[in-house]
N, C-alpha and C. Protein backbone atom coordinates (compact mmCIF):
# COMPACT_ATOMS: atom_id res chain seq x y z
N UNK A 1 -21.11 -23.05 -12.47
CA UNK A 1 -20.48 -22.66 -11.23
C UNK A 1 -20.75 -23.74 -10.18
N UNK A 2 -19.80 -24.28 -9.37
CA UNK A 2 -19.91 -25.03 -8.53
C UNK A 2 -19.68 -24.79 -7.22
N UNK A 3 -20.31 -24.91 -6.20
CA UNK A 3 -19.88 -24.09 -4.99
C UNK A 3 -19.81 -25.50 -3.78
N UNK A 4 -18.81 -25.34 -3.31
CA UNK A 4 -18.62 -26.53 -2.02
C UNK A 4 -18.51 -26.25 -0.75
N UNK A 5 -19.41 -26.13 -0.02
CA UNK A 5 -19.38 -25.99 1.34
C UNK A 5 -18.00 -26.70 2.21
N UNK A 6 -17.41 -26.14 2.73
CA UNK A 6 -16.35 -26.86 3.34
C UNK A 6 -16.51 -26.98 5.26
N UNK A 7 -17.27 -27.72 4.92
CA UNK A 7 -17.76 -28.09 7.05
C UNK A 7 -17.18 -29.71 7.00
N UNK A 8 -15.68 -29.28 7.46
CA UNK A 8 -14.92 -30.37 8.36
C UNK A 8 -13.78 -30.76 8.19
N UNK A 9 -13.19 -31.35 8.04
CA UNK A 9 -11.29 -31.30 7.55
C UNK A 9 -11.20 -31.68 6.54
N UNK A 10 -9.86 -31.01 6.01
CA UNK A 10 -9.07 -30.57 5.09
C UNK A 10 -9.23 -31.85 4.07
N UNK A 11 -9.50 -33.25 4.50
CA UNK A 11 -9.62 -34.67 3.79
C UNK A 11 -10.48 -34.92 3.18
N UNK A 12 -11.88 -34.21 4.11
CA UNK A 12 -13.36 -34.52 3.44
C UNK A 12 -13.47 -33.41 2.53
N UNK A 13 -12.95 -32.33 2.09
CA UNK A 13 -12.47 -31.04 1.17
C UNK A 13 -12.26 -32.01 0.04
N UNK A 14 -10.92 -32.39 0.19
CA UNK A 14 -10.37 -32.89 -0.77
C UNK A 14 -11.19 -33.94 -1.66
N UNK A 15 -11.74 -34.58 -0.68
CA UNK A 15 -12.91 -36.05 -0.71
C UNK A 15 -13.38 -35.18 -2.12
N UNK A 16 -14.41 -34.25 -1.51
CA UNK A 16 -15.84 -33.56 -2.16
C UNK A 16 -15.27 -32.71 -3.38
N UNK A 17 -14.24 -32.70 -3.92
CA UNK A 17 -13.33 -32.22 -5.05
C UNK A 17 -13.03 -33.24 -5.49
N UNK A 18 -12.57 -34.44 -5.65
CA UNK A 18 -12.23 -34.98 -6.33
C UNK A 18 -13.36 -35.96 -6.89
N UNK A 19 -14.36 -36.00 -5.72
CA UNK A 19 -15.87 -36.97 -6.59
C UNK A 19 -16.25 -35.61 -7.31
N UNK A 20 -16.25 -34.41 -7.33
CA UNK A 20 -17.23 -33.74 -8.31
C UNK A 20 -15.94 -33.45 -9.68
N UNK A 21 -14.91 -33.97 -9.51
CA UNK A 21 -14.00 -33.84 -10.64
C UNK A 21 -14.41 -35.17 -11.54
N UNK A 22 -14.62 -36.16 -10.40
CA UNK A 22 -15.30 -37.34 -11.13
C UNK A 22 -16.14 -37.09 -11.89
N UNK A 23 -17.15 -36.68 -11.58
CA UNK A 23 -18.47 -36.45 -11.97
C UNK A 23 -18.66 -35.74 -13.35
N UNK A 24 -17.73 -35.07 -13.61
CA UNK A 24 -17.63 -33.91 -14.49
C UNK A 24 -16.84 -34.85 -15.63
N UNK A 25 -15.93 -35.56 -15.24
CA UNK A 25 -15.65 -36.72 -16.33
C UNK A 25 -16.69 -37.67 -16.82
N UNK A 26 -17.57 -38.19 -15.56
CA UNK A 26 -18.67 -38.65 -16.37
C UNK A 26 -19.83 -38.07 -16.71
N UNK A 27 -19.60 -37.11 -16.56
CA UNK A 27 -20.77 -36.04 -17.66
C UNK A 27 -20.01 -35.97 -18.52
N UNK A 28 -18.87 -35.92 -19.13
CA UNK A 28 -18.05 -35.32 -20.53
C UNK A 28 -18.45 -37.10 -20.95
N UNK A 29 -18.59 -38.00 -20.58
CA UNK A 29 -18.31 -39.34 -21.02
C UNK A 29 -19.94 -39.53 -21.46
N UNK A 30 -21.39 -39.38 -20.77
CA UNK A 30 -22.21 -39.42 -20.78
C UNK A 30 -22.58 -38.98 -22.22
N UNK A 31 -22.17 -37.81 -23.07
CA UNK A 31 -22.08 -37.55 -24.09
C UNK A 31 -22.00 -38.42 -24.90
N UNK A 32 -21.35 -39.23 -25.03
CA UNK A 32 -20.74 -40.38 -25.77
C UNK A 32 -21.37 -41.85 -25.55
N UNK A 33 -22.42 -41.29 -24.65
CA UNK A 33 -23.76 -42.80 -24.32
C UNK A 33 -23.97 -42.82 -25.88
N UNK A 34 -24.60 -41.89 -26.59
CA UNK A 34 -24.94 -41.88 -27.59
C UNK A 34 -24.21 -42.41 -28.65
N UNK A 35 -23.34 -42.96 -28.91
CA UNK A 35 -22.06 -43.42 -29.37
C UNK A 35 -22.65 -44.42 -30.72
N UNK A 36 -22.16 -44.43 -31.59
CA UNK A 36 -22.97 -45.07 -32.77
C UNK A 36 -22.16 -46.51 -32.75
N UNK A 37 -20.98 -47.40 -32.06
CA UNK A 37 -20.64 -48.46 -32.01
C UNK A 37 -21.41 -49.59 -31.35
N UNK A 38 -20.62 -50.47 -32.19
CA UNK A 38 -21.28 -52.35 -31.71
C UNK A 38 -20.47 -52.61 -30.70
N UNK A 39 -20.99 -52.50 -29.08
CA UNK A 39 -19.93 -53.71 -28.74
C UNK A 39 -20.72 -55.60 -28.61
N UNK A 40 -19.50 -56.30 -28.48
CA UNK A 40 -20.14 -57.49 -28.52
C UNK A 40 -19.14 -58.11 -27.41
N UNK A 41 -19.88 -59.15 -26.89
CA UNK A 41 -19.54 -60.10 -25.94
C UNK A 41 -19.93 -61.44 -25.77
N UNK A 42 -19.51 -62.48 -25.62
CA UNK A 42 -20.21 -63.77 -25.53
C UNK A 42 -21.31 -63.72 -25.40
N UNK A 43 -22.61 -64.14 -25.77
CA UNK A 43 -23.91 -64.25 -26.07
C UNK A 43 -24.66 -62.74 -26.08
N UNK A 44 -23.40 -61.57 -26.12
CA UNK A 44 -24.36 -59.90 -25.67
C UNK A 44 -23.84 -59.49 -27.01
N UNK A 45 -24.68 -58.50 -27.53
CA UNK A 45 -24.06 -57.65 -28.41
C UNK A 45 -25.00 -56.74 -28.48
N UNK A 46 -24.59 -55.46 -28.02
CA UNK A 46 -25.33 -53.95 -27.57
C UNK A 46 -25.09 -53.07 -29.19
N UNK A 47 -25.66 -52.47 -29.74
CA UNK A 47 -25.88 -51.96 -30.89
C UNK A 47 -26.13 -50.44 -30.88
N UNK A 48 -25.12 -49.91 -30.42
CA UNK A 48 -25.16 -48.19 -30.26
C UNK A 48 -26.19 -47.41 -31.33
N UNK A 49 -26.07 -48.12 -32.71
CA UNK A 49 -27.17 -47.27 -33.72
C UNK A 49 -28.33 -47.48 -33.52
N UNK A 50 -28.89 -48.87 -33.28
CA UNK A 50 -30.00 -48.98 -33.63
C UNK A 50 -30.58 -48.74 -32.02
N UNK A 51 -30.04 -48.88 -31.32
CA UNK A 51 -30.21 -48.59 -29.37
C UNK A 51 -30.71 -49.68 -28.96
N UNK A 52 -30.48 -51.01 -29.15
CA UNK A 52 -31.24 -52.03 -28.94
C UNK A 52 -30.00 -53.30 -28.34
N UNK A 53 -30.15 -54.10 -27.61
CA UNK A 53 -29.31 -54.91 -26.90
C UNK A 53 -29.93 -56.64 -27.43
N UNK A 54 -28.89 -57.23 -27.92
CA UNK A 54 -29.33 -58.59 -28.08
C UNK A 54 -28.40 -59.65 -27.50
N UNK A 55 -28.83 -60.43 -26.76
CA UNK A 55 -29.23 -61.91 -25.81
C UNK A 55 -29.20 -63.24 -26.71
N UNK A 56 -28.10 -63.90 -26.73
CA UNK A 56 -28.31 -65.07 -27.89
C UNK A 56 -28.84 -64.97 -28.83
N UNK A 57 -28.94 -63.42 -29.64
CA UNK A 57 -29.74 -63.11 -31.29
C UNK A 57 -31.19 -62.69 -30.80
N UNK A 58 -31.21 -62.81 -29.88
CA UNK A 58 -32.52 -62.39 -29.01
C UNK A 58 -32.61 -60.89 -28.68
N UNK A 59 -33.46 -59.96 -29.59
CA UNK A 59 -33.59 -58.60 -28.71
C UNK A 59 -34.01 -58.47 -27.32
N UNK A 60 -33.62 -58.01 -27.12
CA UNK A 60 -34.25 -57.47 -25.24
C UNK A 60 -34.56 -56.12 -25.19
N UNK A 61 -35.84 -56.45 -24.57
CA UNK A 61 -36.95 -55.65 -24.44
C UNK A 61 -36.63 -54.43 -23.45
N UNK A 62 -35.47 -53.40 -23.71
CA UNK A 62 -35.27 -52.79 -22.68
C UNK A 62 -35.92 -51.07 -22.58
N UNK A 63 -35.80 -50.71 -21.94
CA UNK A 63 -36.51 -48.93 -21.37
C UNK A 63 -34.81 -48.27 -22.47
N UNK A 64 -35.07 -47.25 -22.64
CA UNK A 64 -34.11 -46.24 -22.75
C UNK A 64 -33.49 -46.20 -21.74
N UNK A 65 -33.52 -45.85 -20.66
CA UNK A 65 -32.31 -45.89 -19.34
C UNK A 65 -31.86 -47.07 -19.03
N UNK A 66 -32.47 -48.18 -19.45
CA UNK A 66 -32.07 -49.41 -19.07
C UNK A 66 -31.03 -49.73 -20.10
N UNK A 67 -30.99 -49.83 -21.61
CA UNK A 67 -30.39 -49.60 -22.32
C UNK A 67 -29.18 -49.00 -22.48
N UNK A 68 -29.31 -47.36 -21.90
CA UNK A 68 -28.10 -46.63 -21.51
C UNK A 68 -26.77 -46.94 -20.20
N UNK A 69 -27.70 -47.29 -19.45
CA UNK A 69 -27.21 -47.90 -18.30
C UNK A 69 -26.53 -49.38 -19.02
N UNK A 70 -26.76 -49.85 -19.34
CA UNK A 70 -26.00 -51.44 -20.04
C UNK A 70 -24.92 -51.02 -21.06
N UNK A 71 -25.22 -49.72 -21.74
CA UNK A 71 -23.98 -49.24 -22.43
C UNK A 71 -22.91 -48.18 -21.83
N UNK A 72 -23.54 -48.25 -20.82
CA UNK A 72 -22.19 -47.45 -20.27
C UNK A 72 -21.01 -48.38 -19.54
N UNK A 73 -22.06 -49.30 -18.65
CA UNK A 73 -21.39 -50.38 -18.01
C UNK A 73 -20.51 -51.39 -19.08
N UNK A 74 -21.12 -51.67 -20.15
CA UNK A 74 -20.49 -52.37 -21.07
C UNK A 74 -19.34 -51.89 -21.36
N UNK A 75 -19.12 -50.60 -21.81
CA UNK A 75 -18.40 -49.60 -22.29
C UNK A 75 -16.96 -49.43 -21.40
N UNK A 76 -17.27 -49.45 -20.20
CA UNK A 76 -15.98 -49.74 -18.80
C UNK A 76 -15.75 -51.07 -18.37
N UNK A 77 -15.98 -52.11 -18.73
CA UNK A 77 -15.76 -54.01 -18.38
C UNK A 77 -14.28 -53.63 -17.86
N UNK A 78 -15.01 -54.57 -16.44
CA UNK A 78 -13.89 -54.33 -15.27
C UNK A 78 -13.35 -53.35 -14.34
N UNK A 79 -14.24 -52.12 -14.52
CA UNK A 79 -14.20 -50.59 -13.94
C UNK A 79 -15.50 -50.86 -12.59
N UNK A 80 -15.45 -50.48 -11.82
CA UNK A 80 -15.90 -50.23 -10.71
C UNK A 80 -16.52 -48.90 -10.99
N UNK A 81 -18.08 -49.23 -10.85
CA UNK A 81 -18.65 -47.67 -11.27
C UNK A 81 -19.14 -47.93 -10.62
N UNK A 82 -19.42 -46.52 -9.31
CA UNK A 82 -20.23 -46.43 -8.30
C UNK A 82 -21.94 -46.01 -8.43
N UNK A 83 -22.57 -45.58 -7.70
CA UNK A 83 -24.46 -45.67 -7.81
C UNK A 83 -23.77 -44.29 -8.66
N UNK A 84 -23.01 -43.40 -7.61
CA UNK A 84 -23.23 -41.99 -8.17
C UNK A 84 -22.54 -41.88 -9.57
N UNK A 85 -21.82 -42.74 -9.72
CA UNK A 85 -21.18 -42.67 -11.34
C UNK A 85 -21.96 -42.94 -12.44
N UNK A 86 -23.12 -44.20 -11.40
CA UNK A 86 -24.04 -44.56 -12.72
C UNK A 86 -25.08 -43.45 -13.08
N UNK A 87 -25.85 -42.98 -11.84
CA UNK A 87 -26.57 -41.88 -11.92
C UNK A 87 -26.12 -40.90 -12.29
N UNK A 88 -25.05 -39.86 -12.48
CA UNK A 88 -24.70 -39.11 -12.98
C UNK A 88 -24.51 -39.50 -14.85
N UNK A 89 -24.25 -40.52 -15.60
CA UNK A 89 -24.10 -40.61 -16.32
C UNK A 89 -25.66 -41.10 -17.31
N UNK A 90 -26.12 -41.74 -16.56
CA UNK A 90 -27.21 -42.32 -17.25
C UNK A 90 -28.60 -40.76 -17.04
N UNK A 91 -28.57 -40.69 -15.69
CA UNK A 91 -29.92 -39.32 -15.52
C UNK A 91 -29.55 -38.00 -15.73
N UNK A 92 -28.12 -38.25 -15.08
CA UNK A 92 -27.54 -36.87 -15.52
C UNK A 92 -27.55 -35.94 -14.31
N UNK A 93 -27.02 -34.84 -14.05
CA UNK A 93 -26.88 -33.92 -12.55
C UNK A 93 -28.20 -33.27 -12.42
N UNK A 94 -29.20 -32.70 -13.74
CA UNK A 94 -30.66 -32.55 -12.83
C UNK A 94 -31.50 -33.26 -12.80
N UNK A 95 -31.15 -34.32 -12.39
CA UNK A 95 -32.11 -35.37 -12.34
C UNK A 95 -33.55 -34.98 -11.33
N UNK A 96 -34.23 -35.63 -10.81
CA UNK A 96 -34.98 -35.30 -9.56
C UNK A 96 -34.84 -36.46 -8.54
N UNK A 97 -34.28 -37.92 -9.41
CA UNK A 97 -34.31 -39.14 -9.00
C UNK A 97 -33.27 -39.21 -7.64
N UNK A 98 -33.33 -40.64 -6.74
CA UNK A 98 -32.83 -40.81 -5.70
C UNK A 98 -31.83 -41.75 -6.75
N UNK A 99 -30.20 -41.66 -5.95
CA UNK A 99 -29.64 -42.93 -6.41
C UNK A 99 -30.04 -44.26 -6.05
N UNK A 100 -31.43 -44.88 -5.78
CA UNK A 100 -32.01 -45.96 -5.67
C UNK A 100 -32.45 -46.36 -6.82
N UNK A 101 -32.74 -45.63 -7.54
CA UNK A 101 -33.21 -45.71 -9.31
C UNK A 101 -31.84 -46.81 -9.87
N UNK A 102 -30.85 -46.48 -9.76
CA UNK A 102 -29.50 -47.38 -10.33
C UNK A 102 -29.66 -48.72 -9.63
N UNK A 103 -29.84 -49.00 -8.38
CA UNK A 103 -30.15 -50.22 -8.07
C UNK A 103 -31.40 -51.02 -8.39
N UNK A 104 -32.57 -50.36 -8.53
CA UNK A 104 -33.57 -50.49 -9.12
C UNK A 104 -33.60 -50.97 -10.91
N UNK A 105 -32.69 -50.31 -11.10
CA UNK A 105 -32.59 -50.20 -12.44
C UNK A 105 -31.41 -51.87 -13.08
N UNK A 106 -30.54 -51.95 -12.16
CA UNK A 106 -29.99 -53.07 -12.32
C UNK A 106 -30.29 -54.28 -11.57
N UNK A 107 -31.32 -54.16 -11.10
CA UNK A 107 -32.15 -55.55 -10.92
C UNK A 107 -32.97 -55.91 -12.22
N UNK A 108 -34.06 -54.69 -12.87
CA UNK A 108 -34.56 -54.43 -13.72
C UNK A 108 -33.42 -55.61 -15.09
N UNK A 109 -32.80 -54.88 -15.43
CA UNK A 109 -31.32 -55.50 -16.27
C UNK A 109 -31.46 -56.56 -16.09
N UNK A 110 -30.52 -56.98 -14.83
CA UNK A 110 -30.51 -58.38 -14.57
C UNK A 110 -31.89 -59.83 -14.73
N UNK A 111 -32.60 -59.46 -14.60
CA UNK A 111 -34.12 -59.81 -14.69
C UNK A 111 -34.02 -60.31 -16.31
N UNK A 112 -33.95 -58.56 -16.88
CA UNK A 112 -34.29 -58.95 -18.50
C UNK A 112 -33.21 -59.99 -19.10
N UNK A 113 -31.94 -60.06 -18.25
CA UNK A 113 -31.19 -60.87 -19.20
C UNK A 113 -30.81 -61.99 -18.51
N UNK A 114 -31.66 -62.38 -17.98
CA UNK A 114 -31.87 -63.75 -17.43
C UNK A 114 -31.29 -64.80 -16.30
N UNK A 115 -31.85 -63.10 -15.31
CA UNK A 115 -31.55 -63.73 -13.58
C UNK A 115 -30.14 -62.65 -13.03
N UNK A 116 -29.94 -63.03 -12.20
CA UNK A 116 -29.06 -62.04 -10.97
C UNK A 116 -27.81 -62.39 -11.36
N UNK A 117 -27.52 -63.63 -11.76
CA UNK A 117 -25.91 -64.10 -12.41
C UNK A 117 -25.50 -63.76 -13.57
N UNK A 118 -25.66 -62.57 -13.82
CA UNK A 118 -25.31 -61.97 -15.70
C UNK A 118 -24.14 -61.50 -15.51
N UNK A 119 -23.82 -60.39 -16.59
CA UNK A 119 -22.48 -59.55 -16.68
C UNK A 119 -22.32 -58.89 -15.78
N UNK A 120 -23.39 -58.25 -15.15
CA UNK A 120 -23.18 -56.87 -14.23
C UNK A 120 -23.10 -57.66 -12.69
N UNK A 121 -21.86 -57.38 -12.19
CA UNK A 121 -22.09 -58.15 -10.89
C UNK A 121 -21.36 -56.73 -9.85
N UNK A 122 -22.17 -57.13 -8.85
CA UNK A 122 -22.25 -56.09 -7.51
C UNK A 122 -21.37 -56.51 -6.61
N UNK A 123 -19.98 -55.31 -6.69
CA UNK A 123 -19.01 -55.49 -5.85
C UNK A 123 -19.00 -54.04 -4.79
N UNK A 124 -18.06 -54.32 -4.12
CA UNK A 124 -17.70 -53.42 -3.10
C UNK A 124 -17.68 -51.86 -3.69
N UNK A 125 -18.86 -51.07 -3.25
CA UNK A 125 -18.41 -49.83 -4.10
C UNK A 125 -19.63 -49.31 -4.83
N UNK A 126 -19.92 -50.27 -5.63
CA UNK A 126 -20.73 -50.19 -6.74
C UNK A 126 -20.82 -51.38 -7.61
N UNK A 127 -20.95 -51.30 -9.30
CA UNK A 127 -21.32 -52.51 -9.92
C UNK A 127 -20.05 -52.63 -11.17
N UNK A 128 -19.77 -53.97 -11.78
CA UNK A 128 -18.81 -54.44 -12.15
C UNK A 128 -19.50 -54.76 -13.73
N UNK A 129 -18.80 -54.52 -14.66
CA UNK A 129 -19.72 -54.87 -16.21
C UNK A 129 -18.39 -56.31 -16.63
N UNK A 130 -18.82 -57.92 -16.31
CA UNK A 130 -17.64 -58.61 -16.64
C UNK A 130 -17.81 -58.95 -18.04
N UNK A 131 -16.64 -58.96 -18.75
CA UNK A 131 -16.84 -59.14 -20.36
C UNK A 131 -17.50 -60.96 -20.44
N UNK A 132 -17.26 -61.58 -19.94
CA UNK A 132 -17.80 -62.75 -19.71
C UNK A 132 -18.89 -62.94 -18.74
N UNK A 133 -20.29 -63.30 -18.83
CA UNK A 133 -21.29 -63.65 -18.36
C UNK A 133 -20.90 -64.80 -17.07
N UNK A 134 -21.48 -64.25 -15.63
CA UNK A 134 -20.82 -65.32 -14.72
C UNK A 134 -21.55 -66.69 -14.87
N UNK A 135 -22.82 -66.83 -15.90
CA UNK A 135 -23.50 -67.97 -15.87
C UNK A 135 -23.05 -68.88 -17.00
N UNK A 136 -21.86 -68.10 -17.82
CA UNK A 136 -21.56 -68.76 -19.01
C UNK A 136 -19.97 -69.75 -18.58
């Protein structure tokens, strides 16, 4: 059951319905983190079975959310996914976490795969998964 307070016009209604319609798509999608496919990309190739992400044949040493978070983003290349799209998909709606964890979390990323100029680049909105590495 979902209940929406409606304090203010008819726009911000609409607003607060259509992000929790969002949301509810990426919870049905979040399901499918678990997803048993390879994707691959110039020097990336993320490994849905084994849950492990490799870097020029290089495993990377990642957390489970860090991991999940790189396969979801991977998974949309070229989609604009916002903090709350990432957090809803990766922690999920009872989380306890602040959406600062997703920014936190993709510095984290960026770090492991070698510096701030990788796939995941931070646009207007939220963050960008480019099928091409901006350092490549």
């Amino acid at each position: 059951m979902i209940i929406i307070q409606a304090n203010g016009a008819e726009g911000d209604l609409e607003e607060k319905i259509l992000a929790l319609l969002r949301r509810e798509d990426i919870a049905a999608e979040r399901v499918s983190l678990s997803s048993r496919h390879t994707l691959t990309f110039p020097e990336l190739t993320i490994d849905g079975r084994s849950q492990q992400a490799f870097q020029n044949g290089t495993a990377l040493a990642l957390t489970r959310i860090e991991f999940n978070m790189l396969l979801f983003l991977a998974s949309n290349p070229g989609v604009t996914l916002s903090k709350e799209d990432l957090f809803f998909a990766v922690w999920g709606r009872d989380s306890a976490d602040t959406l600062k964890v997703v920014a936190n979390t993709v510095s984290n990323l960026r770090r492991k795969m070698g510096g701030s100029h990788t796939y995941i680049r931070t646009v207007r909105g939220g963050y960008v998964f480019s099928a091409v590495s901006a350092t490549a």
